[in-house]
Protein backbone atom coordinates (compact mmCIF):
# COMPACT_ATOMS: atom_id res chain seq x y z
CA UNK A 1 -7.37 36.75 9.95
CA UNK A 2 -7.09 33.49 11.70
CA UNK A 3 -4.56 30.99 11.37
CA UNK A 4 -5.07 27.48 9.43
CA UNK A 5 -3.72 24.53 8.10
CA UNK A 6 -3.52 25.32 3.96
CA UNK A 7 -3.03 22.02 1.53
CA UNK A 8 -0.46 23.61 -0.88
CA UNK A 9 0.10 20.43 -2.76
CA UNK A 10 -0.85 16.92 -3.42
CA UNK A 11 0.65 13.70 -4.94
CA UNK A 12 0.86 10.19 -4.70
CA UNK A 13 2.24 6.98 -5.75
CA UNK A 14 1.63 3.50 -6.91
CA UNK A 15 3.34 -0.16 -7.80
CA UNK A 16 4.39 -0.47 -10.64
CA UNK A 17 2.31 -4.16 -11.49
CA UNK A 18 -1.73 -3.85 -11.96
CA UNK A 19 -3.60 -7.10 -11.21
CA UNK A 20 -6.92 -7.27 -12.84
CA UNK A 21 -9.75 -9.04 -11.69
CA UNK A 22 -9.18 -12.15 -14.98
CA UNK A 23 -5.67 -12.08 -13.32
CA UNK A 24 -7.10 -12.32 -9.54
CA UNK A 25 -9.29 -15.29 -11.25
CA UNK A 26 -7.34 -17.79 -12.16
CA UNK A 27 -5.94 -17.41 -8.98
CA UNK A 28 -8.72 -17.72 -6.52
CA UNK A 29 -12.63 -18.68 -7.21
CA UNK A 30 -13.78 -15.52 -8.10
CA UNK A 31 -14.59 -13.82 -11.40
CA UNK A 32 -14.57 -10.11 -12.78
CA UNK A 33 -18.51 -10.24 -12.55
CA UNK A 34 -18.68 -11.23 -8.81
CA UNK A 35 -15.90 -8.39 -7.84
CA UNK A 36 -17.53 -5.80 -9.74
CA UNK A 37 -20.99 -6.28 -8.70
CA UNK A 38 -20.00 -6.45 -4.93
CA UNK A 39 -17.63 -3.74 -4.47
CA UNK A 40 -16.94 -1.92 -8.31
CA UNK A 41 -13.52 -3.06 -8.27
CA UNK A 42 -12.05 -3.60 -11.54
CA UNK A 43 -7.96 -3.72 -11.01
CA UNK A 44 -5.83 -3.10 -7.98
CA UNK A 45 -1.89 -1.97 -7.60
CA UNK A 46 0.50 -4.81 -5.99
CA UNK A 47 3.97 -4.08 -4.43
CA UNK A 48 6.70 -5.60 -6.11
CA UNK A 49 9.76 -7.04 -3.76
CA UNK A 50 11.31 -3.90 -4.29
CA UNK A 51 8.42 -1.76 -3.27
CA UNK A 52 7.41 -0.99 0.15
CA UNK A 53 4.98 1.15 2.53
CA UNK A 54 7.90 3.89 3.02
CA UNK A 55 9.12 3.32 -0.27
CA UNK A 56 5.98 4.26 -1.84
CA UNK A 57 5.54 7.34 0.41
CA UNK A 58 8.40 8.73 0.05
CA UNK A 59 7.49 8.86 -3.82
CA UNK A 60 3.79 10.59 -2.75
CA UNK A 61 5.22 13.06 -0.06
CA UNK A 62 8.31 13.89 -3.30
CA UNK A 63 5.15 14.45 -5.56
CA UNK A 64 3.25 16.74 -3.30
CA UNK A 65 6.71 18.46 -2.13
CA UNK A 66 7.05 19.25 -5.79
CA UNK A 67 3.69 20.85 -6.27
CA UNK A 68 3.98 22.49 -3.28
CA UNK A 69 7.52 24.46 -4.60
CA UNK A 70 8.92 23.15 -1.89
CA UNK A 71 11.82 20.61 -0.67
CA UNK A 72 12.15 18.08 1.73
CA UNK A 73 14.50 20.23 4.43
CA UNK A 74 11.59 22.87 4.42
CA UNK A 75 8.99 19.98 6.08
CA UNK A 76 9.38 20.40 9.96
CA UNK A 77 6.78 17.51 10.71
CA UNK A 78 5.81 14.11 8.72
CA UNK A 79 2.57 12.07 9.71
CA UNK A 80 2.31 8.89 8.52
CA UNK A 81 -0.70 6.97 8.82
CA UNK A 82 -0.42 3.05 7.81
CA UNK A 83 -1.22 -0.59 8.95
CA UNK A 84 1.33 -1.95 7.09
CA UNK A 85 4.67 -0.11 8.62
CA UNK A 86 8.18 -1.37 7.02
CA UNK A 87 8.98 -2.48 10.61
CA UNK A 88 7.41 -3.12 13.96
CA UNK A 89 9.85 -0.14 14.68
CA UNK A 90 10.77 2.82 14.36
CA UNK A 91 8.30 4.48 12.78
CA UNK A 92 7.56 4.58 9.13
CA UNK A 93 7.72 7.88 8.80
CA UNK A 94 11.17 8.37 9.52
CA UNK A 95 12.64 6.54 6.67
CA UNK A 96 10.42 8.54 5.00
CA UNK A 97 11.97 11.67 6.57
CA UNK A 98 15.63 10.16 6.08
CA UNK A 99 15.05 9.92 2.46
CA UNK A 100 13.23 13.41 1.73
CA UNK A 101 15.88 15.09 3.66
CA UNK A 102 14.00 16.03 6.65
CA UNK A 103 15.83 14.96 9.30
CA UNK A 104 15.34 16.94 12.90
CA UNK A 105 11.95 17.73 12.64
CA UNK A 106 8.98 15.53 14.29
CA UNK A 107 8.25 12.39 12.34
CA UNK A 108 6.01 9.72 13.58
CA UNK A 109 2.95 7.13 12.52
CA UNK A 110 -0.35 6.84 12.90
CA UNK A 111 -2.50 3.58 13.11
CA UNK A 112 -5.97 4.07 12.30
CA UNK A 113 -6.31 1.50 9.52
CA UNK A 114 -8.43 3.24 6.84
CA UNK A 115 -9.47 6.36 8.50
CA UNK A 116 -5.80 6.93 9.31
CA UNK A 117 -5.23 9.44 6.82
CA UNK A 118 -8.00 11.57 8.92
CA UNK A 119 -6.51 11.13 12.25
CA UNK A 120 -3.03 12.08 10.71
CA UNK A 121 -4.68 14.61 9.09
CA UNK A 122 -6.42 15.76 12.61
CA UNK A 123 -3.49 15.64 14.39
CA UNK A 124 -0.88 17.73 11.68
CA UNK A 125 -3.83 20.37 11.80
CA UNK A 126 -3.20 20.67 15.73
CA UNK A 127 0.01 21.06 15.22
CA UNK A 128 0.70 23.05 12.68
CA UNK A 129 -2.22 25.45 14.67
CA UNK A 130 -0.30 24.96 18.37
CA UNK A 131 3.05 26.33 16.20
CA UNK A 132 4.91 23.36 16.60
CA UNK A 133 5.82 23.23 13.05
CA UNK A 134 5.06 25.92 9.79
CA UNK A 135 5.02 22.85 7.21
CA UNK A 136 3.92 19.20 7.39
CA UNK A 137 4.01 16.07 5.07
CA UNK A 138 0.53 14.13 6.03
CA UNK A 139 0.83 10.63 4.27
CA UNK A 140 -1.60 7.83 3.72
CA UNK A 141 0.45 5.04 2.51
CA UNK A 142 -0.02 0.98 2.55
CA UNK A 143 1.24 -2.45 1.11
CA UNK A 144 -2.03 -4.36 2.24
CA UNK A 145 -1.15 -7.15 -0.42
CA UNK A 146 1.10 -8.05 2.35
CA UNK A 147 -1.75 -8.83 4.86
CA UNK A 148 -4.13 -10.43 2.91
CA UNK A 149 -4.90 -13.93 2.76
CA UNK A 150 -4.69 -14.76 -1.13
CA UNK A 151 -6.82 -18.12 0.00
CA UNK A 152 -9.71 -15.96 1.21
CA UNK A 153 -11.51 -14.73 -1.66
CA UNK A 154 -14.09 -12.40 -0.02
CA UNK A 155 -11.43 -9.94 1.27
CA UNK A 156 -8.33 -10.42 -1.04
CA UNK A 157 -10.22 -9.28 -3.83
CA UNK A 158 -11.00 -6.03 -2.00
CA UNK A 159 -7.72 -4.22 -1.48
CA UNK A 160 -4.68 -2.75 -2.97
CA UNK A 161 -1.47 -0.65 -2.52
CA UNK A 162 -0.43 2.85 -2.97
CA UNK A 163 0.06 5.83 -0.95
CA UNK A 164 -1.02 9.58 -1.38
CA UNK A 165 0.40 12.58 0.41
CA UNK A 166 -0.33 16.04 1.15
CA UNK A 167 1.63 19.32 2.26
CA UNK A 168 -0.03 21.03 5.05
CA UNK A 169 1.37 24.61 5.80
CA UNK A 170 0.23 27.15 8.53
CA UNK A 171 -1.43 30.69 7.07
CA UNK A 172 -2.69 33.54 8.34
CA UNK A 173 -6.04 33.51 6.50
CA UNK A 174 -9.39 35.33 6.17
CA UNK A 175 -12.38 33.72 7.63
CA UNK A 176 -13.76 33.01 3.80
CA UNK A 177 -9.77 31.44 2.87
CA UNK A 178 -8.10 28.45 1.93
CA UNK A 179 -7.31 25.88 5.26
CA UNK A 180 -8.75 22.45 6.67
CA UNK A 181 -12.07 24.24 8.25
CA UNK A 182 -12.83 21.38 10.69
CA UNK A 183 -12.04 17.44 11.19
CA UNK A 184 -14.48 15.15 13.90
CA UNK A 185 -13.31 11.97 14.61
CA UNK A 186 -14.52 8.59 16.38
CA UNK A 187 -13.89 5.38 17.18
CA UNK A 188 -15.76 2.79 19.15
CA UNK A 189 -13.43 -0.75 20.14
CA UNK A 190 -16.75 -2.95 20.27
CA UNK A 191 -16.84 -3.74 17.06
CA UNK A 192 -13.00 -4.85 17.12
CA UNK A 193 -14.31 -8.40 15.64
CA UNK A 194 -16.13 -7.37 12.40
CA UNK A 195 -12.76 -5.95 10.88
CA UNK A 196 -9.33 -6.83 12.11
CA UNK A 197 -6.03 -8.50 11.65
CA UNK A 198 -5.34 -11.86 13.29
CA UNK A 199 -1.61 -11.43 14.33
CA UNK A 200 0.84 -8.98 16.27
CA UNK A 201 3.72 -8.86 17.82
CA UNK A 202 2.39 -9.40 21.30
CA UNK A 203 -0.44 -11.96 20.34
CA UNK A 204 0.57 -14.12 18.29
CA UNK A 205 3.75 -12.36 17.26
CA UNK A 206 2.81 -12.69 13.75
CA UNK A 207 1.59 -10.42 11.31
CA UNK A 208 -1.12 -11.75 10.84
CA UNK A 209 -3.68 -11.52 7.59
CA UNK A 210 -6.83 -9.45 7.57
CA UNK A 211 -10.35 -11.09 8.07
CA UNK A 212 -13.64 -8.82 7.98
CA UNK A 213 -17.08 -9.31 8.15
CA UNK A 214 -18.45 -7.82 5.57
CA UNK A 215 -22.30 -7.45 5.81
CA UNK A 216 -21.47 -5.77 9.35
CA UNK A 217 -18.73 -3.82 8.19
CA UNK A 218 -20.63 -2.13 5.22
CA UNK A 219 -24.36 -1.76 7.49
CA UNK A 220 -22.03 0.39 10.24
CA UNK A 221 -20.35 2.43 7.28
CA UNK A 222 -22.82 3.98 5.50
CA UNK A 223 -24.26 4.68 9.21
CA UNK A 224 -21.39 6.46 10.39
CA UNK A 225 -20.00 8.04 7.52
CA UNK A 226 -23.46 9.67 6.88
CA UNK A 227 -23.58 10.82 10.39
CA UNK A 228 -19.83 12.13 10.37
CA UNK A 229 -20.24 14.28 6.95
CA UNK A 230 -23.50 15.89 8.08
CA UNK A 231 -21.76 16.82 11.16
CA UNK A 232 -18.58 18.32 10.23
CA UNK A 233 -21.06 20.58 7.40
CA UNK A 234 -23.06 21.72 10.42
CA UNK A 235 -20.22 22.32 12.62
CA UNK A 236 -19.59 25.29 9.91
CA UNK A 237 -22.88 26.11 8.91
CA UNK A 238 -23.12 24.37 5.18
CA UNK A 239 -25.28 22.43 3.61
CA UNK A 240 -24.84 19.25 1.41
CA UNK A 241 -25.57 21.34 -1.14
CA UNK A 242 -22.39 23.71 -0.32
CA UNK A 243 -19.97 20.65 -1.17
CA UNK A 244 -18.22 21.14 -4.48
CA UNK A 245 -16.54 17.22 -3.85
CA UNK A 246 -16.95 14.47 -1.38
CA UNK A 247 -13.56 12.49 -1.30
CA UNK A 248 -14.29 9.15 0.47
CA UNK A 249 -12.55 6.39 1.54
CA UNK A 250 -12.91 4.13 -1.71
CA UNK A 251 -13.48 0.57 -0.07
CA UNK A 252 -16.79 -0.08 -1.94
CA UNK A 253 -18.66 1.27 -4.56
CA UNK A 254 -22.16 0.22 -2.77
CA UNK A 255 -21.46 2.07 0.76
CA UNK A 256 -19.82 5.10 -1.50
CA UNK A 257 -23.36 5.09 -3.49
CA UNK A 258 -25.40 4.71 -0.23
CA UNK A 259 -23.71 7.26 1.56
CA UNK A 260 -24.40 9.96 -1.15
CA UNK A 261 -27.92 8.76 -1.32
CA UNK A 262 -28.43 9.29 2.42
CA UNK A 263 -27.14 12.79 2.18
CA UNK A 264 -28.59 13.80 -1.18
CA UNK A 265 -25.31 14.29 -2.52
CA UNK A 266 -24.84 14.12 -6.86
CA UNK A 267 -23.00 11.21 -7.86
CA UNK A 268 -21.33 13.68 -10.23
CA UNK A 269 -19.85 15.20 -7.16
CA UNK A 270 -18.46 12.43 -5.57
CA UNK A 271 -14.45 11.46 -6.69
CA UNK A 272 -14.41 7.84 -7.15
CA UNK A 273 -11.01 5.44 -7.83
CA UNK A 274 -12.45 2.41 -5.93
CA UNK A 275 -12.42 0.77 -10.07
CA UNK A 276 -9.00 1.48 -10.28
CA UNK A 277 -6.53 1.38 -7.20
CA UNK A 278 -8.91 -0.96 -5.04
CA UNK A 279 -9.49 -0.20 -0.96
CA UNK A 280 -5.68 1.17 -0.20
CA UNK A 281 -6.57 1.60 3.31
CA UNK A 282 -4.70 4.83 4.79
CA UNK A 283 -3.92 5.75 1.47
CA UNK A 284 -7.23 6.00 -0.31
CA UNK A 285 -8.26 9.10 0.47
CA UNK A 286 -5.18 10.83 -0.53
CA UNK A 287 -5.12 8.66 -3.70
CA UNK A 288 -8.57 9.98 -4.81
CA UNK A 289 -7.76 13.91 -3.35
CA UNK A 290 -4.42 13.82 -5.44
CA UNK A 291 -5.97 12.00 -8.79
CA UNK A 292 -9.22 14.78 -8.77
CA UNK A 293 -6.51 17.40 -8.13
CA UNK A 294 -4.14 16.63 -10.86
CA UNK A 295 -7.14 15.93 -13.39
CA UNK A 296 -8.24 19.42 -12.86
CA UNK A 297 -12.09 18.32 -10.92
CA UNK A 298 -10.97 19.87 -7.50
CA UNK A 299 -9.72 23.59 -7.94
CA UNK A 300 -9.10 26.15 -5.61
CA UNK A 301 -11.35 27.88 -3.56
CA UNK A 302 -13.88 24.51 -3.85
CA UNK A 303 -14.98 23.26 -0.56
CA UNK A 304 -14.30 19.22 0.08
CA UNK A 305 -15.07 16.99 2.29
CA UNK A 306 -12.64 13.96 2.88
CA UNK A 307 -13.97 10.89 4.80
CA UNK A 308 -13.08 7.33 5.60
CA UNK A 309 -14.20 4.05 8.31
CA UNK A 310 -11.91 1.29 9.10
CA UNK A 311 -11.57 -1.01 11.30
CA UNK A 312 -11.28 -0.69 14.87
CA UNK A 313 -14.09 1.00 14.01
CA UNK A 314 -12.84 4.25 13.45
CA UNK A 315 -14.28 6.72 11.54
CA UNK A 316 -13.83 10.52 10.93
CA UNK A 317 -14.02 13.43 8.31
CA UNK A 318 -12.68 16.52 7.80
CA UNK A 319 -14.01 19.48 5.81
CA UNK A 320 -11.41 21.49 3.22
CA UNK A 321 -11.31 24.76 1.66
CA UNK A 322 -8.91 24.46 -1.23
């Protein structure tokens, strides 16, 4: 038996307006056909004034608490992993923890931009291994509306909000059981220019709006994400071919596609929601996990591989046996 980090439930949330690309439109110069050809976006989800980053992950971690059986006292350790906290401080994560009922246990964020959910993921894992907590909230959630420049029409197109959650709790497993198998993660600051915000509190002491270049950005992606998935599968002895589901980071449809190409990996095997919730940053990958999840595609026992690159770069994957 060896002891592992089991997901025992999933969930997620999103805003309550859609904004289609017509809408997006007559707003900026842009059109439905440019959007979808360059990334397969078709709609995104946009915070309301009454929405926000912790709002919306508290609904995701209530979701996943609920198909885990379990409630919010029970969680001795929340990760939260956004670019786009409520507040320059405290952390994110502890409204989140105020709100579920948590309060006492470890609750903290992570800032890894889009691969964040990974890292959070990584670092839950080494806890929850290291006994510092039996049960753990790991949330992805975002309000990137809030960062974009709505004047800049290559990148405000691109994203969307949301957040997805999911419950990590330790086991005492067989070798062939359930349990996050293996995460690698990277990062490498020289490329700090090709994807970044413009603002912070002790630059500019702004916030700042995000600004990306994007034939860079998607060249270094398919790159390292191809890399990173064949090396957590031979860190455990599988094959592409072993995957039941890639879960990527849904940013674009094109580096998605390429990525599976480069790997060999069935289209019909790869969750995609880039059409419908848009790049969510942190929250993407939880988004996609939770929707295949709840649509019945991802059942237990299949073996998944989650991945994501944002900026900074960072990059990272993490292999799954539900």
């Amino acid at each position: 038996m060896i002891r592992r980090s089991v997901i025992t439930g999933t969930g997620s949330a999103l805003p309550k307006r859609v904004v289609t690309n017509q809408e997006l439109a007559k707003q900026v110069d842009t059109s439905d056909e440019w959007i979808v050809e360059r990334s397969g976006i078709r709609q995104r989800y946009i915070a309301g004034d009454d929405e926000t980053t912790s709002s919306l992950a508290t609904d995701a971690a209530r979701a996943a608490l609920a198909a885990a059986g379990l409630e919010g006292h029970q969680i001795g350790l929340i990760v939260l992993a956004t670019a786009t906290p409520d507040q320059t401080f405290p952390a994110s994560a502890t409204i989140v923890q105020d709100a579920l009922g948590a309060n006492g246990g470890i609750a903290f964020d992570v800032a890894a931009v889009c691969s964040g959910f990974l890292y959070a993921l990584g670092v839950a894992d080494s806890m929850l291994r290291t006994g510092m907590a039996e049960r753990a909230l790991v949330i992805g959630a975002e309000t990137m509306s809030r960062i974009v420049d709505w004047n800049d029409r290559a990148t405000c197109v691109l994203f969307g909000d949301g957040a997805g959650a999911v419950v990590l709790e330790a086991r005492e497993v067989a070798e062939d059981g359930p349990g996050l198998l293996v995460t690698h993660l990277h990062a490498d600051g020289a490329h700090n220019q090709l994807l970044y915000v413009d603002g912070g509190p002790s630059s500019t002491q702004t916030v700042g709006h995000i600004r990306m270049k994007g034939r860079e950005v998607f060249r270094h992606a398919v790159t390292n994400l191809a890399d990173v998935l064949s090396n957590v599968l031979a860190d455990q002895g599988f094959a592409p071919s072993d995957v039941d589901w890639v879960v990527p980071h849904q940013a674009n449809q094109r580096i998605i596609d390429a990525t599976a190409k480069k790997l060999d990996l069935p289209a019909e095997r790869v969750v995609l929601t880039v059409d419908r919730h848009a790049n969510t940053s942190a929250a993407s990958v939880p988004l996609a996990l939770d929707t295949a999840v709840r649509d019945g595609r991802i059942k237990p026992g299949n073996l998944v591989v989650l991945e994501a690159m944002g900026g900074g770069f960072t990059w990272g994957a993490s292999l799954v046996r539900m």
